[in-house]
C-alpha atoms as a PDB file:
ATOM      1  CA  UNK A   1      13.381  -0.720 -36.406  1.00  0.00           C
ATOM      2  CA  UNK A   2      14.976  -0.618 -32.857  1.00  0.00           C
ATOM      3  CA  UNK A   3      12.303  -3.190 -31.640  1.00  0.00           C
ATOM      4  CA  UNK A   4      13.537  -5.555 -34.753  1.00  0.00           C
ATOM      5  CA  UNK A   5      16.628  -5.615 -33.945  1.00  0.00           C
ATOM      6  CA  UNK A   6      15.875  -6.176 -29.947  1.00  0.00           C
ATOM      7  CA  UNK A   7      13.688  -9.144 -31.307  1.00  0.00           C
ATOM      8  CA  UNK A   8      15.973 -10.462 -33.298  1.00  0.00           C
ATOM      9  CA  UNK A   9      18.557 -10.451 -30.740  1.00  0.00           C
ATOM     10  CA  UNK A  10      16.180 -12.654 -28.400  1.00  0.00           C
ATOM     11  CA  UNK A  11      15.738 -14.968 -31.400  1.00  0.00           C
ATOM     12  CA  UNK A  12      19.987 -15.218 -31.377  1.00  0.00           C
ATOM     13  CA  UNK A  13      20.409 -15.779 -28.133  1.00  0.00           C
ATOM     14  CA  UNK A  14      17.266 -18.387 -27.396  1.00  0.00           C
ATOM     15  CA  UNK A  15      17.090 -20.162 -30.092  1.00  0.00           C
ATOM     16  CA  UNK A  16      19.228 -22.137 -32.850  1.00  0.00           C
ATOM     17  CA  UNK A  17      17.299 -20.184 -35.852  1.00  0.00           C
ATOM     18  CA  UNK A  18      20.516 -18.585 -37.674  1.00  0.00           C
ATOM     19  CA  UNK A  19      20.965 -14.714 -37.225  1.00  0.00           C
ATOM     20  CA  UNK A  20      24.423 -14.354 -38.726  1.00  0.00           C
ATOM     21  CA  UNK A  21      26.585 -12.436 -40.931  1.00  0.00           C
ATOM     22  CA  UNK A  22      25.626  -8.979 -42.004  1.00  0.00           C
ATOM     23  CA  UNK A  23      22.098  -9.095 -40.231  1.00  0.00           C
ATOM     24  CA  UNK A  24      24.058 -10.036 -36.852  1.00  0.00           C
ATOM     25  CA  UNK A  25      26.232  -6.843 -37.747  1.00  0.00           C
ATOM     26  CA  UNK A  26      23.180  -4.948 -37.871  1.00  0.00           C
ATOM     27  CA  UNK A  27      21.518  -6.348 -34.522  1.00  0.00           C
ATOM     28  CA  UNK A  28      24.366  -5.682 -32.726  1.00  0.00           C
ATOM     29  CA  UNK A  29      24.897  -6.289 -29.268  1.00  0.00           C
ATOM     30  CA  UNK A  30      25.742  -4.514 -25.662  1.00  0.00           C
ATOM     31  CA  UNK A  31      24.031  -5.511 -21.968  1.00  0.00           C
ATOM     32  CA  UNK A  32      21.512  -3.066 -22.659  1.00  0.00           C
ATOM     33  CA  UNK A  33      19.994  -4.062 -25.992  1.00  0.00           C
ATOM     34  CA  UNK A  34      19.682  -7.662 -24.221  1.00  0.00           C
ATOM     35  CA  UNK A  35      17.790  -6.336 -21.454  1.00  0.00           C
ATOM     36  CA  UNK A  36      15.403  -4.307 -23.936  1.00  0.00           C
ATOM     37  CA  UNK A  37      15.293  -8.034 -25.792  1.00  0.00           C
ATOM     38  CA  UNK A  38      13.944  -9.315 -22.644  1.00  0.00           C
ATOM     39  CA  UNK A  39      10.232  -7.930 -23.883  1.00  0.00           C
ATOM     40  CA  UNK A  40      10.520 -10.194 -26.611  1.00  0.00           C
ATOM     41  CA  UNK A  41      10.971 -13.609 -25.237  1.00  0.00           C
ATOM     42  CA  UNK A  42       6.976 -14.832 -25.345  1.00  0.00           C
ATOM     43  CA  UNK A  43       7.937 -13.953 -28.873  1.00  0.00           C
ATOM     44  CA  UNK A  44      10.494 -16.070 -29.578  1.00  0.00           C
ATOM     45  CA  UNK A  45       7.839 -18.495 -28.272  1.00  0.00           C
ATOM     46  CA  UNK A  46       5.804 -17.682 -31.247  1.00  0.00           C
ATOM     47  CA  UNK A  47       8.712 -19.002 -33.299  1.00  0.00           C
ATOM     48  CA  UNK A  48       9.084 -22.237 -31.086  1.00  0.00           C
ATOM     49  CA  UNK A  49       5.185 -22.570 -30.627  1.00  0.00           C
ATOM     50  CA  UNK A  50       4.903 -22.541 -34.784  1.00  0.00           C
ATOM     51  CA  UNK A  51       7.704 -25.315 -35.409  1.00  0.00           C
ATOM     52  CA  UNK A  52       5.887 -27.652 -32.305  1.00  0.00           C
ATOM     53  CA  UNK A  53       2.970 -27.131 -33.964  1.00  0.00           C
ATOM     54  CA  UNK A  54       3.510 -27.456 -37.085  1.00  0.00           C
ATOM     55  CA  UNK A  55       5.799 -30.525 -36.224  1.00  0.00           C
ATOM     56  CA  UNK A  56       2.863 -32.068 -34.249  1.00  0.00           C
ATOM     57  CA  UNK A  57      -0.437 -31.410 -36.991  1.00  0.00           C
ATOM     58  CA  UNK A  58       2.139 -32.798 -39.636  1.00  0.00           C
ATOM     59  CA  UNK A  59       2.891 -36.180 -37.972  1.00  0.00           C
ATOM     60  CA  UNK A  60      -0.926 -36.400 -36.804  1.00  0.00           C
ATOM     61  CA  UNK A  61      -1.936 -35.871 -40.442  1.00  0.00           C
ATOM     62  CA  UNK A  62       0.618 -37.958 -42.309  1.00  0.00           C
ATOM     63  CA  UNK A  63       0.362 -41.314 -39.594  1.00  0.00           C
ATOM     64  CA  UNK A  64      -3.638 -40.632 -39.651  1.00  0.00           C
ATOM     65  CA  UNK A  65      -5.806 -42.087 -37.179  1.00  0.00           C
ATOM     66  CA  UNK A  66      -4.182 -44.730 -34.206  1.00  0.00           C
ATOM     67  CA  UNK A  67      -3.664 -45.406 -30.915  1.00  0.00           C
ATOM     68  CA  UNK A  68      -0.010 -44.447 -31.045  1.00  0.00           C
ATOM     69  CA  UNK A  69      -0.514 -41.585 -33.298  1.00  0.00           C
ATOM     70  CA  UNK A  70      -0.446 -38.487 -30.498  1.00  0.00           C
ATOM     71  CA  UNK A  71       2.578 -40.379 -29.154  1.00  0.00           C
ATOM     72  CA  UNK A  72       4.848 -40.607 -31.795  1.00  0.00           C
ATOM     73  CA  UNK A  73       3.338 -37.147 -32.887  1.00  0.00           C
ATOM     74  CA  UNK A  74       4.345 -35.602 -29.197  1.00  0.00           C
ATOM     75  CA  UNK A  75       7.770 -36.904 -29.202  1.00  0.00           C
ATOM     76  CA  UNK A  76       8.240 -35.825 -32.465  1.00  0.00           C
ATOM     77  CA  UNK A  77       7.430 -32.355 -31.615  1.00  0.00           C
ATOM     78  CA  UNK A  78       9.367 -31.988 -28.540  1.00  0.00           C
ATOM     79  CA  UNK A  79      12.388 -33.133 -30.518  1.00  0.00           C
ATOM     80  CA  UNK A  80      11.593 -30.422 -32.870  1.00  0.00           C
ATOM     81  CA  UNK A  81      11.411 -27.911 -30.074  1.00  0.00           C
ATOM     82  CA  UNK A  82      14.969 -28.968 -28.851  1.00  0.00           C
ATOM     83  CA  UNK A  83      16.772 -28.720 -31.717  1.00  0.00           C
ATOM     84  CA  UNK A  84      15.203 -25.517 -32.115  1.00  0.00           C
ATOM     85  CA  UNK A  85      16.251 -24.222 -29.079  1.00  0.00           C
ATOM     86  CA  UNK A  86      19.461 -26.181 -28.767  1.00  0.00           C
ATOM     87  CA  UNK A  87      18.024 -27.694 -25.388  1.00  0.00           C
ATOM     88  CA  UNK A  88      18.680 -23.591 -23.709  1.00  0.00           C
ATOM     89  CA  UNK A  89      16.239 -24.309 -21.157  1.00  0.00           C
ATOM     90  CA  UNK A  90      16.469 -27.599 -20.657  1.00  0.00           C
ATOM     91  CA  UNK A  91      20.116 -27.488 -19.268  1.00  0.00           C
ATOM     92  CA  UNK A  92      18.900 -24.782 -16.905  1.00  0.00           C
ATOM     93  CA  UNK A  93      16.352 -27.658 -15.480  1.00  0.00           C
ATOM     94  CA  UNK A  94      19.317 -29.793 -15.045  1.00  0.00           C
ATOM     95  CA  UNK A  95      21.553 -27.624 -13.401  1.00  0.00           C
ATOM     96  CA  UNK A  96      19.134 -26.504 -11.189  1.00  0.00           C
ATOM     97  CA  UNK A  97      18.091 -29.807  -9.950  1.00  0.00           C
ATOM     98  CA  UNK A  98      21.691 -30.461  -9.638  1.00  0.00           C
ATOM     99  CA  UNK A  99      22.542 -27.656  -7.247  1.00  0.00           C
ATOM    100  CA  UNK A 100      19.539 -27.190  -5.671  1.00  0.00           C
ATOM    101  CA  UNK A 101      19.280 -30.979  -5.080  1.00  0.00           C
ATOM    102  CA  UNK A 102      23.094 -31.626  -4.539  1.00  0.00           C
ATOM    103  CA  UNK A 103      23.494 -29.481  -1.542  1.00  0.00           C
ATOM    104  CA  UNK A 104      21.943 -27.178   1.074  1.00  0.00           C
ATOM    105  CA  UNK A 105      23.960 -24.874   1.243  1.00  0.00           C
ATOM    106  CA  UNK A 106      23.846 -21.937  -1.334  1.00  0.00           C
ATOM    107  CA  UNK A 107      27.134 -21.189  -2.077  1.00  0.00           C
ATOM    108  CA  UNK A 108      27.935 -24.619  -2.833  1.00  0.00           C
ATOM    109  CA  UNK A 109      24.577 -25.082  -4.702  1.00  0.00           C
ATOM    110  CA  UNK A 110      25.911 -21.861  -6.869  1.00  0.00           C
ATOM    111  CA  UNK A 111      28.857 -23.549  -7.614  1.00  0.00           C
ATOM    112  CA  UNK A 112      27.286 -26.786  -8.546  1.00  0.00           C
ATOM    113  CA  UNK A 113      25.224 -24.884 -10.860  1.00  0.00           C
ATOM    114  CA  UNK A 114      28.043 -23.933 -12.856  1.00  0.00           C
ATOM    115  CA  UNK A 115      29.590 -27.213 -13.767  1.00  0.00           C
ATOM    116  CA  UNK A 116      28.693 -28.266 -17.438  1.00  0.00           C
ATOM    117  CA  UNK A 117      28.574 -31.683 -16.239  1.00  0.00           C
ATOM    118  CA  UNK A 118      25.326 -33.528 -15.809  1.00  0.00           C
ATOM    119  CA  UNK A 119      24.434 -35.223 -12.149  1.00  0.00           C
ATOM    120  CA  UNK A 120      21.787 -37.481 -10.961  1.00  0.00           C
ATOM    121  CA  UNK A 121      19.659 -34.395 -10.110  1.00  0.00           C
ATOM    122  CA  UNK A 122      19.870 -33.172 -13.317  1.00  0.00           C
ATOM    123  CA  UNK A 123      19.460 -36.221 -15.294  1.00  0.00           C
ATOM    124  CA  UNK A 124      16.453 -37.075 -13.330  1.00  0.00           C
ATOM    125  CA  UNK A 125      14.815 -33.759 -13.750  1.00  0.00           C
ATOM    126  CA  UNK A 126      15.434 -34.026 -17.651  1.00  0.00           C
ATOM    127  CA  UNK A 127      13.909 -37.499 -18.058  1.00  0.00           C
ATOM    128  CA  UNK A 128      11.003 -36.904 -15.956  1.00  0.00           C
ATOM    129  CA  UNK A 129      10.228 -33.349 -17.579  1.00  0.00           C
ATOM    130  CA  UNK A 130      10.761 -34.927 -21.089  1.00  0.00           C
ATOM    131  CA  UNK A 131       8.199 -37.951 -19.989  1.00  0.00           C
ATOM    132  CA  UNK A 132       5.354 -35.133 -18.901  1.00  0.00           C
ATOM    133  CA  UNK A 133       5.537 -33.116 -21.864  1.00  0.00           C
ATOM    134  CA  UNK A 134       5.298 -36.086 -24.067  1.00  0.00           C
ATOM    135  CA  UNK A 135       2.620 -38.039 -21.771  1.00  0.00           C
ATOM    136  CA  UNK A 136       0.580 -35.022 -21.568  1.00  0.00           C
ATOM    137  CA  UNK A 137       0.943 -33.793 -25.534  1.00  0.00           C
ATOM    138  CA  UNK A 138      -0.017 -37.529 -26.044  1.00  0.00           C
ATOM    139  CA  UNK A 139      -2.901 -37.068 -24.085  1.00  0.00           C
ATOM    140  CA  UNK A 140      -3.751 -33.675 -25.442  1.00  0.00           C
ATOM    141  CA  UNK A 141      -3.220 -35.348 -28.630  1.00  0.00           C
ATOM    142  CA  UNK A 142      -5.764 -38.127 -28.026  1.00  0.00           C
ATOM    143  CA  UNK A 143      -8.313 -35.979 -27.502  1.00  0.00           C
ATOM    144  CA  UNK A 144      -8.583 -34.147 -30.389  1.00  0.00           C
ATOM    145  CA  UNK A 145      -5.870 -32.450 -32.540  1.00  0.00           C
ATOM    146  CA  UNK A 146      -6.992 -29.028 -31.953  1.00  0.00           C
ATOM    147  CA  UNK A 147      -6.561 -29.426 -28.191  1.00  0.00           C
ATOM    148  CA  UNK A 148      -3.073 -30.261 -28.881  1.00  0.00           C
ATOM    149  CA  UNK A 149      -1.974 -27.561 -30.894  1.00  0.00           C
ATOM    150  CA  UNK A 150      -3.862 -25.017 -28.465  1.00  0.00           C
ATOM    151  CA  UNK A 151      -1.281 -26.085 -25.484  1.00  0.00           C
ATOM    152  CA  UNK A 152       1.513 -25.947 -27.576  1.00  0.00           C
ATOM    153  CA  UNK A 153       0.803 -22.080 -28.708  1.00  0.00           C
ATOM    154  CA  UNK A 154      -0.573 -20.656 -25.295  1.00  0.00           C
ATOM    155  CA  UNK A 155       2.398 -22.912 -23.183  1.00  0.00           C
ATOM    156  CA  UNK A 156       5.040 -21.925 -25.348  1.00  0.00           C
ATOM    157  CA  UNK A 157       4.706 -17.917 -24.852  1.00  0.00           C
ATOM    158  CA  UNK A 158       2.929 -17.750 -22.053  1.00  0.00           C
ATOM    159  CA  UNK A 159       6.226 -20.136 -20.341  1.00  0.00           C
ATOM    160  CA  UNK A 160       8.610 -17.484 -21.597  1.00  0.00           C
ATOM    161  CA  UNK A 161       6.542 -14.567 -19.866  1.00  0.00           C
ATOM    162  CA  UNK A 162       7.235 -16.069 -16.465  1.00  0.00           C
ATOM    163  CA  UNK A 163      10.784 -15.913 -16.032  1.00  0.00           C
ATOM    164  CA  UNK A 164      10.619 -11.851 -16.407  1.00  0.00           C
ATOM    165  CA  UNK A 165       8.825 -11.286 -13.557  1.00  0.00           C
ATOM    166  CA  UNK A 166      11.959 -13.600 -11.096  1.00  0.00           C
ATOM    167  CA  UNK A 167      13.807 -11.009 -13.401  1.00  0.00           C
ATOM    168  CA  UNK A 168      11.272  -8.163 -11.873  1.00  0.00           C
ATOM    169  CA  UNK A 169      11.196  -9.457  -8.437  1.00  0.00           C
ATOM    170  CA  UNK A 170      14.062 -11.376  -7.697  1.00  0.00           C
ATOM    171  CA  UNK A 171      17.735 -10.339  -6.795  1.00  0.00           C
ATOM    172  CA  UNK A 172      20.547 -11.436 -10.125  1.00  0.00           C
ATOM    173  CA  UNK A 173      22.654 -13.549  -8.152  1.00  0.00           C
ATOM    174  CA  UNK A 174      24.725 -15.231 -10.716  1.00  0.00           C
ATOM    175  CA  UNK A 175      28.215 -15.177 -11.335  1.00  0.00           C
ATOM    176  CA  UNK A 176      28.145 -13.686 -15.003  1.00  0.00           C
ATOM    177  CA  UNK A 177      32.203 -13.810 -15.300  1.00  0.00           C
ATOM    178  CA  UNK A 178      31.813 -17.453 -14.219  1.00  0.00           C
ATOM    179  CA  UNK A 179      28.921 -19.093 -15.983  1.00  0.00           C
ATOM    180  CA  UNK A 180      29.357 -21.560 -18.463  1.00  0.00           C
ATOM    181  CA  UNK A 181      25.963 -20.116 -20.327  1.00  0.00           C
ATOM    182  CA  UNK A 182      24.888 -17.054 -22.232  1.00  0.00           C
ATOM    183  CA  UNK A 183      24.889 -13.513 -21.326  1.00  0.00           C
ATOM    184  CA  UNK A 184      21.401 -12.867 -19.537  1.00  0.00           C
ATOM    185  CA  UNK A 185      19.414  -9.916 -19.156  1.00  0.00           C
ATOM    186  CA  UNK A 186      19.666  -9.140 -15.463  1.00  0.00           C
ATOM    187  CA  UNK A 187      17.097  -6.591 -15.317  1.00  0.00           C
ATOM    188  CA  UNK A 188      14.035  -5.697 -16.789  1.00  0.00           C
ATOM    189  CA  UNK A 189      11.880  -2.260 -16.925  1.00  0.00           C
ATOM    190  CA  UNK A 190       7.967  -1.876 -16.863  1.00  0.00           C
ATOM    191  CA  UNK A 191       7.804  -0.940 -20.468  1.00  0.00           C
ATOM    192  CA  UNK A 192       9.371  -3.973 -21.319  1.00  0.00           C
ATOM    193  CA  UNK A 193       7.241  -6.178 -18.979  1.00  0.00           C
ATOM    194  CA  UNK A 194       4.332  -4.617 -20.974  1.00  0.00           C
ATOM    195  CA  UNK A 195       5.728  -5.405 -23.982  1.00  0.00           C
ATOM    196  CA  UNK A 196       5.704  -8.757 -22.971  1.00  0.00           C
ATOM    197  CA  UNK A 197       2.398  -9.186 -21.742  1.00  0.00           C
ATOM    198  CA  UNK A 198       1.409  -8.108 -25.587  1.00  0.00           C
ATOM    199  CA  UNK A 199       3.346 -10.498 -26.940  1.00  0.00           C
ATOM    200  CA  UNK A 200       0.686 -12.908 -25.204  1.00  0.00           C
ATOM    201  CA  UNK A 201      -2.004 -11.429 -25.781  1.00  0.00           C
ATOM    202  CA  UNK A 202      -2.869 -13.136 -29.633  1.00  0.00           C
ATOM    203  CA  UNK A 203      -1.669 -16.757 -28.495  1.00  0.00           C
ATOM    204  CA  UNK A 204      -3.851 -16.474 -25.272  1.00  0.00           C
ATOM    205  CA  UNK A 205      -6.925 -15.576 -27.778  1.00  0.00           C
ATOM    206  CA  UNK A 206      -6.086 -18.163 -30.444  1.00  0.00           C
ATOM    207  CA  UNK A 207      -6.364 -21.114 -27.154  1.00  0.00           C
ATOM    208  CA  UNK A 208      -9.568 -19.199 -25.829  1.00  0.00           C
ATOM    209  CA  UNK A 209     -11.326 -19.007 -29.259  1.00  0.00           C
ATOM    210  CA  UNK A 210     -10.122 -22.776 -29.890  1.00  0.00           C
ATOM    211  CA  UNK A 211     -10.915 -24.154 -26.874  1.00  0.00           C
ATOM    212  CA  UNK A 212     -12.636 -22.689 -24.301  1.00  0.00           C
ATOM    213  CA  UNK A 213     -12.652 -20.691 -21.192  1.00  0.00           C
ATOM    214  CA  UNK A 214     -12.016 -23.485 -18.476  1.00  0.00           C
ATOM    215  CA  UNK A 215      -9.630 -24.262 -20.789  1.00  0.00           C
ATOM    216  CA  UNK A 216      -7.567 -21.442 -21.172  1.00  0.00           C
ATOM    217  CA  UNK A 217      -7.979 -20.183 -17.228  1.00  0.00           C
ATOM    218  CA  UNK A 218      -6.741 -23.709 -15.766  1.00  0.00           C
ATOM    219  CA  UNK A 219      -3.655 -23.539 -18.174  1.00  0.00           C
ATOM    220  CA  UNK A 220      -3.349 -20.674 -16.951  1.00  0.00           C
ATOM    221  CA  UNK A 221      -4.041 -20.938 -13.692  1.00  0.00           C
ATOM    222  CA  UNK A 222      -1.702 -23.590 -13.232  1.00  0.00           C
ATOM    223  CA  UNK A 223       1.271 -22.271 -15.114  1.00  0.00           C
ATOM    224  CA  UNK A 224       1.629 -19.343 -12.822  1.00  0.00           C
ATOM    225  CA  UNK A 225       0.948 -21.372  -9.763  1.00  0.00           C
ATOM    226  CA  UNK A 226       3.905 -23.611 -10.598  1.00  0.00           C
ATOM    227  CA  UNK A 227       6.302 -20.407 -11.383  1.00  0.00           C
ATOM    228  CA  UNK A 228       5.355 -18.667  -8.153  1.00  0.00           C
ATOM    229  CA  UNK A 229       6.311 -21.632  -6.226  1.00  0.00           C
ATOM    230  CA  UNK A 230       9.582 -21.750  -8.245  1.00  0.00           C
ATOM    231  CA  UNK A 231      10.048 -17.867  -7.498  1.00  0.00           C
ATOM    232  CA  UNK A 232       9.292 -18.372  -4.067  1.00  0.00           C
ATOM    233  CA  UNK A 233      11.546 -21.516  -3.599  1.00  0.00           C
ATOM    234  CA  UNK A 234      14.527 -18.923  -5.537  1.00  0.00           C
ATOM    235  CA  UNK A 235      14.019 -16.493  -2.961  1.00  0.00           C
ATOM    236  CA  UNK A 236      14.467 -19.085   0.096  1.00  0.00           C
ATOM    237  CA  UNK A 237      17.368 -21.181  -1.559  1.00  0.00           C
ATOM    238  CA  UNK A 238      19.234 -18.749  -3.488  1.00  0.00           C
ATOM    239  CA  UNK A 239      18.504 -15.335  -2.193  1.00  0.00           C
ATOM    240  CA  UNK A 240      17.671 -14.231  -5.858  1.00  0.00           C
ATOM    241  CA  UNK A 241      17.830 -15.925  -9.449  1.00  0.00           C
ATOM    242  CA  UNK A 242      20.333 -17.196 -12.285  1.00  0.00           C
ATOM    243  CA  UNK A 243      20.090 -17.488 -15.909  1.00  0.00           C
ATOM    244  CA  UNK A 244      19.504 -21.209 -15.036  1.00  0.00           C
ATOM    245  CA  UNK A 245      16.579 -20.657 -12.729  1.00  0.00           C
ATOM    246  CA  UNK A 246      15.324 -18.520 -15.475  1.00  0.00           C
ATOM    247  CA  UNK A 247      15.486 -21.750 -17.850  1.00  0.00           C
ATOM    248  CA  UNK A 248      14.194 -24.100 -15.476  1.00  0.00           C
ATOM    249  CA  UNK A 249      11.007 -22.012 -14.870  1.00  0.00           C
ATOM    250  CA  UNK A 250      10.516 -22.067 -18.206  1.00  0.00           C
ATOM    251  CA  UNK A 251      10.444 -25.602 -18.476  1.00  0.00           C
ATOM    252  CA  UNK A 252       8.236 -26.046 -15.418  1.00  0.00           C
ATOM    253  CA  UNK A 253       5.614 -23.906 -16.234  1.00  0.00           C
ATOM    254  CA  UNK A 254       5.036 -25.271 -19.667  1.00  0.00           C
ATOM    255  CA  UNK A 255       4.353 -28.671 -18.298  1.00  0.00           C
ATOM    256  CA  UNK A 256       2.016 -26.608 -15.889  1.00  0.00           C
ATOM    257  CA  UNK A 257       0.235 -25.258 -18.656  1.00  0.00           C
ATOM    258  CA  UNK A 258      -0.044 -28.946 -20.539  1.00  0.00           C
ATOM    259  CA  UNK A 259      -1.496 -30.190 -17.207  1.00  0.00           C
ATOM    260  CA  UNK A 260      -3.968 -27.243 -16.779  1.00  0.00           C
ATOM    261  CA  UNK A 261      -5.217 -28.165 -20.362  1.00  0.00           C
ATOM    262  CA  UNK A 262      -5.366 -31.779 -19.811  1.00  0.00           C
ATOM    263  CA  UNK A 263      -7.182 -31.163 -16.546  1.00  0.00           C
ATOM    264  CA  UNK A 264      -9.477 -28.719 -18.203  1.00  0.00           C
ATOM    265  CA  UNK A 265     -10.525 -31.585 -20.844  1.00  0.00           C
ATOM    266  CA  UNK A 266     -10.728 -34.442 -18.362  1.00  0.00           C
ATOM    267  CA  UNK A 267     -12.028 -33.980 -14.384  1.00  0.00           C
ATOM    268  CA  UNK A 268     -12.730 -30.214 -14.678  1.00  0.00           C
ATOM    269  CA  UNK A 269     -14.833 -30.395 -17.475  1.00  0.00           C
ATOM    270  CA  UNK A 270     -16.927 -33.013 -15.677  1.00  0.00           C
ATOM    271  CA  UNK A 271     -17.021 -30.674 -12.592  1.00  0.00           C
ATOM    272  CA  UNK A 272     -17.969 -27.888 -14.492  1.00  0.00           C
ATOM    273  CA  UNK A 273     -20.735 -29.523 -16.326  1.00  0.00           C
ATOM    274  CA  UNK A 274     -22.341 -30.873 -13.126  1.00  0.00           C
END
């Protein structure tokens, strides 16, 4: 029952999916039940991967065959995925690319971070992140439906398993007293890093017994390529992580996993076959 209530606590805090009343009074809350929550984030990607999906194979089914179809199906879905999310993640894109692109220097990037308002940083890294995910969806899309819906399940857990390790390996270096966003957990253990990689286990074997092999290993593959680099460029920027680098991670890593699919489908595929 503990690991209910830990789970739904990462549902409350990621997502817009009501947890109120007398079940909120029996979650509970304190800093340490949200870092225990922390092993159930690629979970609340199961709840987010289900309404994408479920958003996209809807819209495919109901416009039926067209050229447009994966489009309008793919923007569809990532609307779906905002609302249910209330755009979390997204804002911790565009404050990153605000500080991080507003100023060298790391205390002043830190402080840039912090302001609700939007920049041209931010705004930039929104509308081009929004334009990948829908490009590549619609390309996923075009291919064949099944293709699609295999992104959206292994990108959407597998994109929330990433941020714990900067948790692991990196340094908290946010201002919790000061942030405009959610508590975070700060810290996570190796039983709860486990826990996560569980979590990931299912989706991961629902894209490889869908799709295939190449298919699965160059999402992948590509996905933690683009969150080491993100890591990496933490540690040299910041000296450690925020909740926003956590979001923005996120974010940057399921496109990564979109690409590795697309790739996997398109020029890899021919490779492979040669």
């Amino acid at each position: 029952m503990q690991a209910l209530r830990h789970y739904l606590l990462a549902v409350q805090f990621f997502t817009r999916i009501p947890v109120t009343g007398r079940l909120a009074q029996w979650v509970g809350y304190s800093p340490a039940m949200l870092r225990a929550s922390s092993a159930h984030f690629p979970g609340v990607g199961w709840l987010v991967a289900g309404v994408a999906a479920g958003t996209f194979a809807a819209l495919h089914e109901a416009l039926g065959p067209g050229p447009v179809t994966p489009f309008v199906a793919a923007v569809f879905c990532t609307i779906a995925t905002v609302r249910v999310t209330g755009g979390f993640h997204e804002d911790g894109l565009a404050d990153v690319a605000d500080g991080l692109g507003g100023s060298p220097d790391r205390e002043r990037a830190l402080d840039i971070m912090k302001d609700s308002r939007i920049g041209a940083f931010g705004a930039m890294a929104l509308v081009l992140a929004l334009l990948a995910k829908i490009g590549l969806l619609a390309l996923l899309g075009a291919h064949s439906l099944g293709a699609a819906l295999a992104a959206l399940v292994g990108a959407h857990v597998v994109s929330r398993f990433w941020p714990l390790l900067l948790i692991r390996t990196l340094v908290h270096v946010g201002d919790t007293a000061r942030s405009k966003s959610k508590p975070l957990a700060d810290q996570i253990t190796g039983a709860a890093l486990g826990a996560a990689v569980l979590w990931c286990f299912m989706p991961l074997a629902i894209v490889w017994q869908a799709q295939s092999a190449l298919f699965l290993i160059a999402s992948l593959l590509i996905s933690a390529l683009i969150a080491a680099w993100m890591a990496r460029w933490f540690a040299r920027r910041l000296q450690g992580f925020t909740g926003d680098c956590l979001g923005a991670t996120q974010q940057v890593s399921e496109i990564g996993f979109y690409l590795g699919a697309a790739l996997s489908l398109g020029p890899l595929a021919r490779w492979a076959g040669a």
